[in-house]
C-alpha atoms as a PDB file:
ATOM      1  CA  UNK A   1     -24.911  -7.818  -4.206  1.00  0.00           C
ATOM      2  CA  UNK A   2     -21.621  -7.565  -6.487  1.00  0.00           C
ATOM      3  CA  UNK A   3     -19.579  -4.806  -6.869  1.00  0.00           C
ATOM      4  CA  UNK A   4     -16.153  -3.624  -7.631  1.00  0.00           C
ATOM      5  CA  UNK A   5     -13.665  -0.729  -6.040  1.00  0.00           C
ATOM      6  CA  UNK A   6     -10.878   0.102  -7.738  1.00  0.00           C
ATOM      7  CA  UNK A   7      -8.282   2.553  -6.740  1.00  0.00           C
ATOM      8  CA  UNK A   8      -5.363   4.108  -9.541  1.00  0.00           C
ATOM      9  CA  UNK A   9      -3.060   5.361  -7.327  1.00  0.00           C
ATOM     10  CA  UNK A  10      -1.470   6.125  -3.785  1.00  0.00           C
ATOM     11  CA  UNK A  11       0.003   9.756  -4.131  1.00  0.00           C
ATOM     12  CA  UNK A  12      -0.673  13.346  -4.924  1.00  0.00           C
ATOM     13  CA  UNK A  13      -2.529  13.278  -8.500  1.00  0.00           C
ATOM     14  CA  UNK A  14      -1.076  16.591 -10.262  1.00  0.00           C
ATOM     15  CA  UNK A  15      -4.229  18.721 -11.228  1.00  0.00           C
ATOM     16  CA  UNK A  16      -3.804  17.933 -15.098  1.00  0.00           C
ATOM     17  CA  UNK A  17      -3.614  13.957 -14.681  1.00  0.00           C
ATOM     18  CA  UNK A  18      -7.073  14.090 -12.450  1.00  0.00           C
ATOM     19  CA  UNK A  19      -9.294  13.579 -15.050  1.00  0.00           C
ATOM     20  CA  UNK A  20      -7.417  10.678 -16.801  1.00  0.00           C
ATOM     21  CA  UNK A  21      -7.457   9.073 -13.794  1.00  0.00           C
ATOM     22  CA  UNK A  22     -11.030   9.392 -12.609  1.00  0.00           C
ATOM     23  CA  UNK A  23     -11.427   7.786 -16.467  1.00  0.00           C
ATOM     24  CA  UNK A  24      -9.212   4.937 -16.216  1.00  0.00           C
ATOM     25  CA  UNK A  25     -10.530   3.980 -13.011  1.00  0.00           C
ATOM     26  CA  UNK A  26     -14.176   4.636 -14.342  1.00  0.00           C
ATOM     27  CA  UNK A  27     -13.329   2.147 -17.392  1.00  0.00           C
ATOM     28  CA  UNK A  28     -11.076   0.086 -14.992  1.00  0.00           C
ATOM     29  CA  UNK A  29     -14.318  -0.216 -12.898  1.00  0.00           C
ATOM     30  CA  UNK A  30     -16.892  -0.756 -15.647  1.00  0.00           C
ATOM     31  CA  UNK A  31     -14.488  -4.018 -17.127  1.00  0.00           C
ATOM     32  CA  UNK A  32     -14.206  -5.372 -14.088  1.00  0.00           C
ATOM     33  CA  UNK A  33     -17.847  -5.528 -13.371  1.00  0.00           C
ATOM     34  CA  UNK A  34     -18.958  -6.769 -16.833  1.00  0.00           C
ATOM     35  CA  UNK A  35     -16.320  -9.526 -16.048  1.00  0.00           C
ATOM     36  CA  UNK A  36     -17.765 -10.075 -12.447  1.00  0.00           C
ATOM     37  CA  UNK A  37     -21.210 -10.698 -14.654  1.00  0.00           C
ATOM     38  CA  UNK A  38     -19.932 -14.097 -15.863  1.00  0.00           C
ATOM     39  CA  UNK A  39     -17.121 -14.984 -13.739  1.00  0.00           C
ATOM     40  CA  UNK A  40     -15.561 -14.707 -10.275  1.00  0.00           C
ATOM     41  CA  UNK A  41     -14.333 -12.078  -8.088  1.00  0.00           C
ATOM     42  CA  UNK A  42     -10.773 -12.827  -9.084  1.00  0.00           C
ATOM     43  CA  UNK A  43     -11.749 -12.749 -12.712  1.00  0.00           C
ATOM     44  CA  UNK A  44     -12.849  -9.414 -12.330  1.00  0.00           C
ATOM     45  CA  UNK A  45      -9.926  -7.793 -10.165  1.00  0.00           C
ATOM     46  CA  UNK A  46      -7.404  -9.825 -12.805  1.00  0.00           C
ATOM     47  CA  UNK A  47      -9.624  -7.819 -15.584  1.00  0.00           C
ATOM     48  CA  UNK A  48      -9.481  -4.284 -13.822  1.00  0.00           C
ATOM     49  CA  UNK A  49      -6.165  -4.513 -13.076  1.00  0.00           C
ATOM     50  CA  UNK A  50      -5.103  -5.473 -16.436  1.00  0.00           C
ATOM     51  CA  UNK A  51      -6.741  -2.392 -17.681  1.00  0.00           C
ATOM     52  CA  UNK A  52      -5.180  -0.084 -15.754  1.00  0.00           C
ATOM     53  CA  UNK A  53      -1.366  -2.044 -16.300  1.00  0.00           C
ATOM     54  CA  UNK A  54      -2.136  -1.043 -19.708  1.00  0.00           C
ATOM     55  CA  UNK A  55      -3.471   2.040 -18.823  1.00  0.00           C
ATOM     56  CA  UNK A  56      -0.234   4.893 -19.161  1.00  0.00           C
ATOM     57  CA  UNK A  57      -2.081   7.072 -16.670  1.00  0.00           C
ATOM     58  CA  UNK A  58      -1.311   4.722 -13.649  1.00  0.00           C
ATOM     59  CA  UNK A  59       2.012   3.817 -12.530  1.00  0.00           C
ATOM     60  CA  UNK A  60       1.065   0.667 -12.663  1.00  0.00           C
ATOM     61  CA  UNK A  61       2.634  -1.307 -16.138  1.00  0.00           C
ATOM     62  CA  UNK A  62       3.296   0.762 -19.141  1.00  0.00           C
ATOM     63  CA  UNK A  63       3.406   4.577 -17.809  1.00  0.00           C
ATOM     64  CA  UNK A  64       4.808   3.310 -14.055  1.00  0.00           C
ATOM     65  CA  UNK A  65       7.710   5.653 -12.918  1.00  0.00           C
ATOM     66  CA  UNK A  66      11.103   4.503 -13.698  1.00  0.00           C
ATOM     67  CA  UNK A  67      13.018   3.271 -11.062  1.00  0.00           C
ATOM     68  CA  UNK A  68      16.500   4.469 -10.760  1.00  0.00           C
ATOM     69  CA  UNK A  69      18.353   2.370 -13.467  1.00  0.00           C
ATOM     70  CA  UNK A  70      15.645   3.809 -15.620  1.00  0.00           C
ATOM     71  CA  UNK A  71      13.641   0.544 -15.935  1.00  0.00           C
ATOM     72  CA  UNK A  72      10.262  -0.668 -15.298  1.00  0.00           C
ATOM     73  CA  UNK A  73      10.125  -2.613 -12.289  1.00  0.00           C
ATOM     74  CA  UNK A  74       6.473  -4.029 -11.616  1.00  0.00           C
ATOM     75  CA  UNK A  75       4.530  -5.811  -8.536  1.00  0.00           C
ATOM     76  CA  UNK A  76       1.769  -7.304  -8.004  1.00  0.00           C
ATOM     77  CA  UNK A  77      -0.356  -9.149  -5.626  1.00  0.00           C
ATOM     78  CA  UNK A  78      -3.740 -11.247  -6.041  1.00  0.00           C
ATOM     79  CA  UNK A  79      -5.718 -12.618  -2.661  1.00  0.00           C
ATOM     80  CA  UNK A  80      -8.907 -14.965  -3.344  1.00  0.00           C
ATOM     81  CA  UNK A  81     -11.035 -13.487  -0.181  1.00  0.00           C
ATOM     82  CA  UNK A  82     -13.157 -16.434   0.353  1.00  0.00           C
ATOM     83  CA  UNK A  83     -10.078 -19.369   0.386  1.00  0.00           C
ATOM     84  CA  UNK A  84      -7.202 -16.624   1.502  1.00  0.00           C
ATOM     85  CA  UNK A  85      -5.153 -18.052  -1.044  1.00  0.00           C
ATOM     86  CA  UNK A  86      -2.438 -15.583  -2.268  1.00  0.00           C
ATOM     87  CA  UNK A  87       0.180 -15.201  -5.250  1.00  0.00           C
ATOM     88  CA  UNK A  88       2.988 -12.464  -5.933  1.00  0.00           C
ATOM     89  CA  UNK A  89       5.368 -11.213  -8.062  1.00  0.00           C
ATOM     90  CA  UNK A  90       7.896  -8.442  -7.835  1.00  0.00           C
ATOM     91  CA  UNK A  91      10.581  -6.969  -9.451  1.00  0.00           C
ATOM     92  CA  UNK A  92       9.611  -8.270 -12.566  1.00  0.00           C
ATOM     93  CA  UNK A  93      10.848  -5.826 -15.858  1.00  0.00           C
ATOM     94  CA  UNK A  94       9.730  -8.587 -18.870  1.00  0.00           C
ATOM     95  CA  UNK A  95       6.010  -8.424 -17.939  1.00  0.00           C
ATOM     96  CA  UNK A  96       3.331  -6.885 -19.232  1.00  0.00           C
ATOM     97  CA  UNK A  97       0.617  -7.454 -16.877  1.00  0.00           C
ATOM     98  CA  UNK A  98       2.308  -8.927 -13.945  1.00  0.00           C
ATOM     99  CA  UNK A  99      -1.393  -9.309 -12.023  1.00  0.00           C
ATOM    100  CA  UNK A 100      -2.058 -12.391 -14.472  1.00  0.00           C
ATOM    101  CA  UNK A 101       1.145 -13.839 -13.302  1.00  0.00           C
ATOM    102  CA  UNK A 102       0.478 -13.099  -9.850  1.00  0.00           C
ATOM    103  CA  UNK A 103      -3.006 -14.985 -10.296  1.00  0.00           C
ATOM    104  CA  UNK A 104      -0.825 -17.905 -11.715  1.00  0.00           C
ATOM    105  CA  UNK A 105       1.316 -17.976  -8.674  1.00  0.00           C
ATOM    106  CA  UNK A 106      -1.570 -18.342  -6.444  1.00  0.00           C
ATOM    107  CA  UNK A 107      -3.866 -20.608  -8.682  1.00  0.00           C
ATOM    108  CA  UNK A 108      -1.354 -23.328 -10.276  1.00  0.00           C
ATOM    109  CA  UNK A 109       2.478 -23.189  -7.684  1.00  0.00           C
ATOM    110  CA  UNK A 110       2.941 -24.403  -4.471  1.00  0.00           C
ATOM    111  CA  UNK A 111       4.007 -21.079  -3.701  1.00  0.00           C
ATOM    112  CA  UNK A 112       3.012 -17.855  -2.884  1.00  0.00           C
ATOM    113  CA  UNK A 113       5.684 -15.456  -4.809  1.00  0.00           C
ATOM    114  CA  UNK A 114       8.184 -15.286  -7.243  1.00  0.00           C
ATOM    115  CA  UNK A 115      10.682 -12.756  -8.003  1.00  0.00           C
ATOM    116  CA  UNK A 116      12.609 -10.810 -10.379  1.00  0.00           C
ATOM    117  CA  UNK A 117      14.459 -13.744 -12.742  1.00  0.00           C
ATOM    118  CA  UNK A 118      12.586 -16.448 -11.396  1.00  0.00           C
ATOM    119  CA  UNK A 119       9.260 -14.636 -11.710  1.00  0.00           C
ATOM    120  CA  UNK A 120      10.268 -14.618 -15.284  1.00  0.00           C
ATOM    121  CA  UNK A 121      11.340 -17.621 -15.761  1.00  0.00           C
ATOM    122  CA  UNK A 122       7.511 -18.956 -14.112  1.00  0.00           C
ATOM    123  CA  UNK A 123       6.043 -16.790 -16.923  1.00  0.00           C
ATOM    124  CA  UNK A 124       7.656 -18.897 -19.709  1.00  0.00           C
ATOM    125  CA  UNK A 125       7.091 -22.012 -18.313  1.00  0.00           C
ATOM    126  CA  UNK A 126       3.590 -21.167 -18.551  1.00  0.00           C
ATOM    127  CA  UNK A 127       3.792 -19.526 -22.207  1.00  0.00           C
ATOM    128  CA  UNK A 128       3.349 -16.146 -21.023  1.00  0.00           C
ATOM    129  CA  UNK A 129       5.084 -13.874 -23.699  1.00  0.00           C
ATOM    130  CA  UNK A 130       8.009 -11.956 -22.103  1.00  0.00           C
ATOM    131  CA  UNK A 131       8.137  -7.774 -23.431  1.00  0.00           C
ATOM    132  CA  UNK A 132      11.524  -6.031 -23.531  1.00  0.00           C
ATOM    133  CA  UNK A 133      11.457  -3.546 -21.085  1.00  0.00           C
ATOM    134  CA  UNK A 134      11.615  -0.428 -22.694  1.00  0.00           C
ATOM    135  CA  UNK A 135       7.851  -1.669 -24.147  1.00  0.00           C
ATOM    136  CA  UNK A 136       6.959  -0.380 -20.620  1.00  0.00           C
ATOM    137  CA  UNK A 137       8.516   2.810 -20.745  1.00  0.00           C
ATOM    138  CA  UNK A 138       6.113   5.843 -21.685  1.00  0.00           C
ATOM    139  CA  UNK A 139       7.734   8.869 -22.980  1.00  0.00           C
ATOM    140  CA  UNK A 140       6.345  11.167 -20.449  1.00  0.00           C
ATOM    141  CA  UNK A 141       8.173   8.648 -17.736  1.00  0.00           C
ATOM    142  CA  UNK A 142      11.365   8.541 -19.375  1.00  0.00           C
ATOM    143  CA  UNK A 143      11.562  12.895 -19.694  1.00  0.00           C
ATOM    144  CA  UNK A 144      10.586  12.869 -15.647  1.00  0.00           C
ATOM    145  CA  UNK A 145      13.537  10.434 -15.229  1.00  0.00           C
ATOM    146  CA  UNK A 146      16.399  11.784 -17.298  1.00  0.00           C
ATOM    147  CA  UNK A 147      15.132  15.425 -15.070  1.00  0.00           C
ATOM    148  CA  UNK A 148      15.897  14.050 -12.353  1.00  0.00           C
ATOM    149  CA  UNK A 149      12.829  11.881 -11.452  1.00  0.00           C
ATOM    150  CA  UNK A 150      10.004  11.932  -8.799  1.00  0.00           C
ATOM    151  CA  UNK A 151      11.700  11.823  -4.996  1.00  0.00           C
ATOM    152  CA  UNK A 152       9.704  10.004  -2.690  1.00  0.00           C
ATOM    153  CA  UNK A 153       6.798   8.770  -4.365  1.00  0.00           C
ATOM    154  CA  UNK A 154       5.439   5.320  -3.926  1.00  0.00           C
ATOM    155  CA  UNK A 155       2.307   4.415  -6.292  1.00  0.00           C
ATOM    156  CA  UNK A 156       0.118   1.697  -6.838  1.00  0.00           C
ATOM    157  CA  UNK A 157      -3.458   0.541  -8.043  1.00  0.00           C
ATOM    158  CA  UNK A 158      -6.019  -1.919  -6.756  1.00  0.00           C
ATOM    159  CA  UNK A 159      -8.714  -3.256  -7.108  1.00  0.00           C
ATOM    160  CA  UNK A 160     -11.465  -5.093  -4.524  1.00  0.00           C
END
Protein backbone atom coordinates (compact mmCIF):
# COMPACT_ATOMS: atom_id res chain seq x y z
CA UNK A 1 0.00 0.00 0.00
CA UNK A 2 1.44 3.69 -0.66
CA UNK A 3 0.50 6.59 0.96
CA UNK A 4 1.57 9.97 2.03
CA UNK A 5 1.13 12.19 5.49
CA UNK A 6 1.92 15.47 5.41
CA UNK A 7 1.79 17.88 8.22
CA UNK A 8 1.91 22.17 7.59
CA UNK A 9 2.74 23.18 10.76
CA UNK A 10 3.73 22.76 14.57
CA UNK A 11 1.77 25.63 16.42
CA UNK A 12 -1.54 27.19 17.16
CA UNK A 13 -3.24 27.76 13.55
CA UNK A 14 -5.20 31.23 14.08
CA UNK A 15 -8.94 30.46 13.18
CA UNK A 16 -8.73 32.49 9.77
CA UNK A 17 -5.48 30.61 8.39
CA UNK A 18 -7.32 27.01 9.12
CA UNK A 19 -8.74 26.59 5.99
CA UNK A 20 -5.64 27.57 3.87
CA UNK A 21 -3.92 25.20 5.61
CA UNK A 22 -6.16 22.16 5.53
CA UNK A 23 -5.82 23.23 1.48
CA UNK A 24 -2.22 23.39 1.15
CA UNK A 25 -1.75 20.30 2.92
CA UNK A 26 -4.72 18.71 0.89
CA UNK A 27 -2.80 19.83 -2.47
CA UNK A 28 0.58 19.22 -0.66
CA UNK A 29 -0.83 15.65 -0.16
CA UNK A 30 -2.46 15.05 -3.55
CA UNK A 31 1.28 16.09 -5.43
CA UNK A 32 3.01 14.05 -3.43
CA UNK A 33 1.02 11.00 -4.14
CA UNK A 34 0.71 11.51 -7.94
CA UNK A 35 4.58 11.73 -7.64
CA UNK A 36 4.73 8.51 -5.41
CA UNK A 37 2.72 6.96 -8.67
CA UNK A 38 5.92 7.00 -10.78
CA UNK A 39 8.69 7.46 -8.47
CA UNK A 40 10.02 6.83 -4.96
CA UNK A 41 9.12 7.71 -1.55
CA UNK A 42 11.72 10.45 -1.51
CA UNK A 43 10.44 11.74 -4.80
CA UNK A 44 7.26 12.25 -3.35
CA UNK A 45 8.17 13.90 0.16
CA UNK A 46 10.84 16.21 -2.08
CA UNK A 47 7.46 17.02 -4.22
CA UNK A 48 5.12 17.76 -1.12
CA UNK A 49 7.46 19.62 0.51
CA UNK A 50 8.29 21.76 -2.34
CA UNK A 51 4.69 22.64 -2.53
CA UNK A 52 4.20 23.76 0.63
CA UNK A 53 7.96 25.89 0.59
CA UNK A 54 6.14 27.62 -2.04
CA UNK A 55 3.09 27.58 -0.37
CA UNK A 56 2.83 31.36 1.74
CA UNK A 57 0.43 29.68 4.16
CA UNK A 58 3.23 27.55 5.85
CA UNK A 59 6.16 28.91 7.49
CA UNK A 60 7.98 26.89 5.64
CA UNK A 61 9.88 28.99 2.41
CA UNK A 62 8.18 32.00 1.08
CA UNK A 63 5.53 33.08 3.94
CA UNK A 64 8.01 31.49 6.95
CA UNK A 65 8.18 34.00 9.92
CA UNK A 66 11.02 36.32 9.91
CA UNK A 67 13.59 35.72 12.18
CA UNK A 68 14.86 38.57 14.14
CA UNK A 69 17.15 40.41 11.59
CA UNK A 70 14.02 40.28 9.54
CA UNK A 71 15.25 37.56 7.13
CA UNK A 72 14.21 34.26 5.97
CA UNK A 73 16.14 31.67 7.53
CA UNK A 74 15.10 28.06 6.21
CA UNK A 75 15.80 24.22 7.29
CA UNK A 76 15.35 21.30 6.12
CA UNK A 77 15.87 17.67 6.53
CA UNK A 78 15.34 14.54 4.10
CA UNK A 79 15.75 10.69 5.60
CA UNK A 80 15.49 7.73 2.90
CA UNK A 81 13.58 5.18 5.46
CA UNK A 82 14.63 2.05 3.85
CA UNK A 83 18.79 2.91 3.59
CA UNK A 84 18.63 5.59 6.73
CA UNK A 85 20.56 7.78 4.67
CA UNK A 86 20.12 11.49 5.70
CA UNK A 87 20.93 15.13 4.29
CA UNK A 88 20.43 18.73 5.91
CA UNK A 89 20.56 22.13 5.53
CA UNK A 90 20.02 25.06 7.82
CA UNK A 91 20.26 28.51 8.06
CA UNK A 92 20.14 28.91 4.57
CA UNK A 93 18.45 32.66 3.38
CA UNK A 94 19.38 32.24 -0.74
CA UNK A 95 17.13 29.16 -1.15
CA UNK A 96 14.08 28.64 -2.43
CA UNK A 97 13.25 25.18 -1.66
CA UNK A 98 15.92 24.15 0.67
CA UNK A 99 14.27 20.30 0.83
CA UNK A 100 15.82 19.76 -2.81
CA UNK A 101 19.10 20.76 -1.41
CA UNK A 102 18.71 18.76 1.54
CA UNK A 103 17.95 15.67 -0.85
CA UNK A 104 21.29 16.67 -2.61
CA UNK A 105 23.18 16.53 0.60
CA UNK A 106 22.07 13.11 1.30
CA UNK A 107 22.02 11.66 -2.35
CA UNK A 108 25.39 13.08 -4.05
CA UNK A 109 28.08 14.48 -0.55
CA UNK A 110 29.85 12.54 1.71
CA UNK A 111 28.07 14.38 4.21
CA UNK A 112 25.11 14.68 6.00
CA UNK A 113 24.58 18.70 6.40
CA UNK A 114 25.57 21.87 5.32
CA UNK A 115 25.03 25.20 6.68
CA UNK A 116 24.31 28.72 6.24
CA UNK A 117 27.30 29.99 3.59
CA UNK A 118 28.46 26.72 2.85
CA UNK A 119 24.97 25.33 2.28
CA UNK A 120 24.97 27.98 -0.32
CA UNK A 121 27.86 27.65 -1.70
CA UNK A 122 26.82 23.43 -2.24
CA UNK A 123 23.77 24.87 -4.08
CA UNK A 124 25.91 26.58 -6.79
CA UNK A 125 28.20 24.02 -7.23
CA UNK A 126 25.36 22.03 -8.23
CA UNK A 127 23.60 24.88 -10.44
CA UNK A 128 20.92 25.45 -8.09
CA UNK A 129 19.78 29.15 -8.68
CA UNK A 130 20.37 31.24 -5.51
CA UNK A 131 17.00 33.92 -4.67
CA UNK A 132 17.72 37.18 -2.82
CA UNK A 133 16.18 36.93 0.30
CA UNK A 134 13.60 39.31 0.43
CA UNK A 135 12.00 36.85 -2.61
CA UNK A 136 11.06 34.90 0.59
CA UNK A 137 9.54 37.51 2.45
CA UNK A 138 5.56 37.67 2.23
CA UNK A 139 4.01 40.88 3.08
CA UNK A 140 1.81 39.56 5.73
CA UNK A 141 5.34 38.27 7.45
CA UNK A 142 7.10 41.38 7.13
CA UNK A 143 3.81 43.65 8.90
CA UNK A 144 3.92 40.77 11.90
CA UNK A 145 7.68 41.55 12.15
CA UNK A 146 8.05 45.31 12.02
CA UNK A 147 4.84 44.85 15.07
CA UNK A 148 6.83 43.31 16.95
CA UNK A 149 6.77 39.66 15.68
CA UNK A 150 5.45 36.25 16.94
CA UNK A 151 7.22 35.36 20.60
CA UNK A 152 7.79 31.88 21.01
CA UNK A 153 6.67 30.15 18.08
CA UNK A 154 8.57 27.40 16.43
CA UNK A 155 6.94 26.03 13.01
CA UNK A 156 7.60 23.54 10.59
CA UNK A 157 6.09 21.12 7.86
CA UNK A 158 6.63 17.49 6.95
CA UNK A 159 5.94 15.16 5.14
CA UNK A 160 6.11 10.98 5.52
Amino acid sequence: MRAIVVHGGAWSIPDDAVDDHIKGCREAAIRGYERLKDGSAIDAVEEAVRYMEDDPTFDAGYGSFLNSEGEVELDALIVDGKSLRFGAVAGVKRIKNPISLARTVMEKTEHHMFVGEGAEKLAVKIGMKLCDNSELVHPRELERWRKGGIKDIFSTVGAV
